[in-house]
Protein backbone atom coordinates (compact mmCIF):
# COMPACT_ATOMS: atom_id res chain seq x y z
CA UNK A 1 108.49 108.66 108.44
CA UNK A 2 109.85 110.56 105.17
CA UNK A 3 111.48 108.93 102.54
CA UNK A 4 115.07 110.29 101.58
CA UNK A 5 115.20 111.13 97.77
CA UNK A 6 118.09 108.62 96.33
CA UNK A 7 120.67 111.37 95.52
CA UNK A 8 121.90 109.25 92.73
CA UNK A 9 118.87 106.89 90.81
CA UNK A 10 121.32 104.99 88.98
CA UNK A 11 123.05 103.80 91.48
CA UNK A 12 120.31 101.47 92.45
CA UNK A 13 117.97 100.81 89.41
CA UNK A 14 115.86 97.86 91.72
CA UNK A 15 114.70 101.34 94.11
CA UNK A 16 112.38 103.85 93.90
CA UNK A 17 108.99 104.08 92.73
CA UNK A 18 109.48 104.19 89.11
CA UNK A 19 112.13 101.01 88.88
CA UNK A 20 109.52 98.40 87.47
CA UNK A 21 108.74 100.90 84.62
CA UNK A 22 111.77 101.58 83.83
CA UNK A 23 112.27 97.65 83.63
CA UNK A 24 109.32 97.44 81.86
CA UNK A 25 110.31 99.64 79.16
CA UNK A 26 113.41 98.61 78.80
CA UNK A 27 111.90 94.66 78.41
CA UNK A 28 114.60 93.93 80.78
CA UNK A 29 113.58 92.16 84.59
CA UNK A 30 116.43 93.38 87.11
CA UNK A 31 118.41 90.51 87.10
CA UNK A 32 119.33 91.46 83.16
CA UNK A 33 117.05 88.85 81.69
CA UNK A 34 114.40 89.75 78.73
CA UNK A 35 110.78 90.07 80.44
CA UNK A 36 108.79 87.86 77.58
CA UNK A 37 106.75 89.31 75.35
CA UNK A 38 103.26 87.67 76.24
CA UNK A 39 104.12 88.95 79.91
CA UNK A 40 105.07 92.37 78.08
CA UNK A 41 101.67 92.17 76.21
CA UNK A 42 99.20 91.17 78.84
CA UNK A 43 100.48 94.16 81.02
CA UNK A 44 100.24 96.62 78.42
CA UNK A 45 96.76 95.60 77.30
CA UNK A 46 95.53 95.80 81.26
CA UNK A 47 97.58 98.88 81.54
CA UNK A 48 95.72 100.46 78.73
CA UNK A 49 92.49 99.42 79.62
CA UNK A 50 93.18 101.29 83.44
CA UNK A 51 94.91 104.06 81.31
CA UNK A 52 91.07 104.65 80.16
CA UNK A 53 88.94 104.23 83.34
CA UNK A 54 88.13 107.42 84.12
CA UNK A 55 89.09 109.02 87.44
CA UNK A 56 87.31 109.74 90.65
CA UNK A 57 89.52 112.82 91.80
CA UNK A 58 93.01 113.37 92.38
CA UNK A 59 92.68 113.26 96.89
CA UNK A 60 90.78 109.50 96.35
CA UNK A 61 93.99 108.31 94.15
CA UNK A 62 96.32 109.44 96.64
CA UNK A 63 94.34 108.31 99.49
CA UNK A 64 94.40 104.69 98.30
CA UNK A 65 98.23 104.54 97.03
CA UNK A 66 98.54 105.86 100.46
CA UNK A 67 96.48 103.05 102.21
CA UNK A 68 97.89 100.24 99.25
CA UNK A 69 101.54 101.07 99.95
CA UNK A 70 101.31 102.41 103.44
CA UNK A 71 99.78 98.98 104.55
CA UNK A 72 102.88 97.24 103.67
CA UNK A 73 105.37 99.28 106.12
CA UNK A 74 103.08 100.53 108.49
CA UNK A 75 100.94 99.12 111.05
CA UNK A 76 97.49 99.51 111.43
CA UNK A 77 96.97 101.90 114.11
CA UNK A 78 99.84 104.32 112.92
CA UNK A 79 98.64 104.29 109.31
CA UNK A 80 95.01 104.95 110.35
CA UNK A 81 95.95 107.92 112.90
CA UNK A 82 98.41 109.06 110.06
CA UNK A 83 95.02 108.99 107.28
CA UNK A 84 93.05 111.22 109.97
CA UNK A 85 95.84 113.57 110.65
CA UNK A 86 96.14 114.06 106.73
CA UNK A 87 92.41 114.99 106.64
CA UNK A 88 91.49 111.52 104.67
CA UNK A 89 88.75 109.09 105.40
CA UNK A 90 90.19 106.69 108.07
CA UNK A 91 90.82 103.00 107.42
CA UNK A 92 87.39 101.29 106.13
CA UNK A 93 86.43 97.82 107.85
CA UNK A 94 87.20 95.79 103.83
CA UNK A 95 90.81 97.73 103.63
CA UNK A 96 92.03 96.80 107.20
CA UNK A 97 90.45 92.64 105.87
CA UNK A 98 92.12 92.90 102.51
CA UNK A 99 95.93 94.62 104.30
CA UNK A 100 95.59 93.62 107.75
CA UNK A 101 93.27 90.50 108.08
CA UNK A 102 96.15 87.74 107.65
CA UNK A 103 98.98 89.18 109.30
């Protein structure tokens, strides 16, 4: 289940992983309206305040991007065999509640 790279970023600026930042810096939501600037405030204050929060290691981040993303294309079973194969901690009993619980 790879991802192709977009061979051309600007052809789509609503794709890829970094498209809301890119919005976000610009101050410009996709549709070409101004994001206002109490929305662009309140993010950058909570964004600064993670920015700070020191980090458990680099293999727990990915682990739970994995398991925070993941849990939105793939299903439970595949996403849990595809943690163990990867050498991570399977799914815990409060992530497969929070992702799976009310679908």
């Amino acid at each position: 289940m790879a991802a192709e790279a977009n061979p051309n970023p600007t052809s789509n600026p609503t794709a890829g992983a970094d498209a809301v930042d890119v919005a976000i810096a610009s101050g410009t939501d996709f549709d070409g309206s101004p994001i206002p600037p109490a929305k662009l405030d309140l993010y950058h204050k909570v964004m600064g305040l993670e920015a700070g929060r020191q980090r458990s290691g680099v293999s727990n981040t990915m682990r739970s991007r994995i398991v925070r993303i993941g849990a939105k294309y793939i299903s439970q079973a595949e996403l849990d065999q595809m943690l163990i194969a990867a050498d991570f901690a399977p799914l815990k009993e409060k992530e497969i509640a929070f992702y799976y619980g009310s679908k």
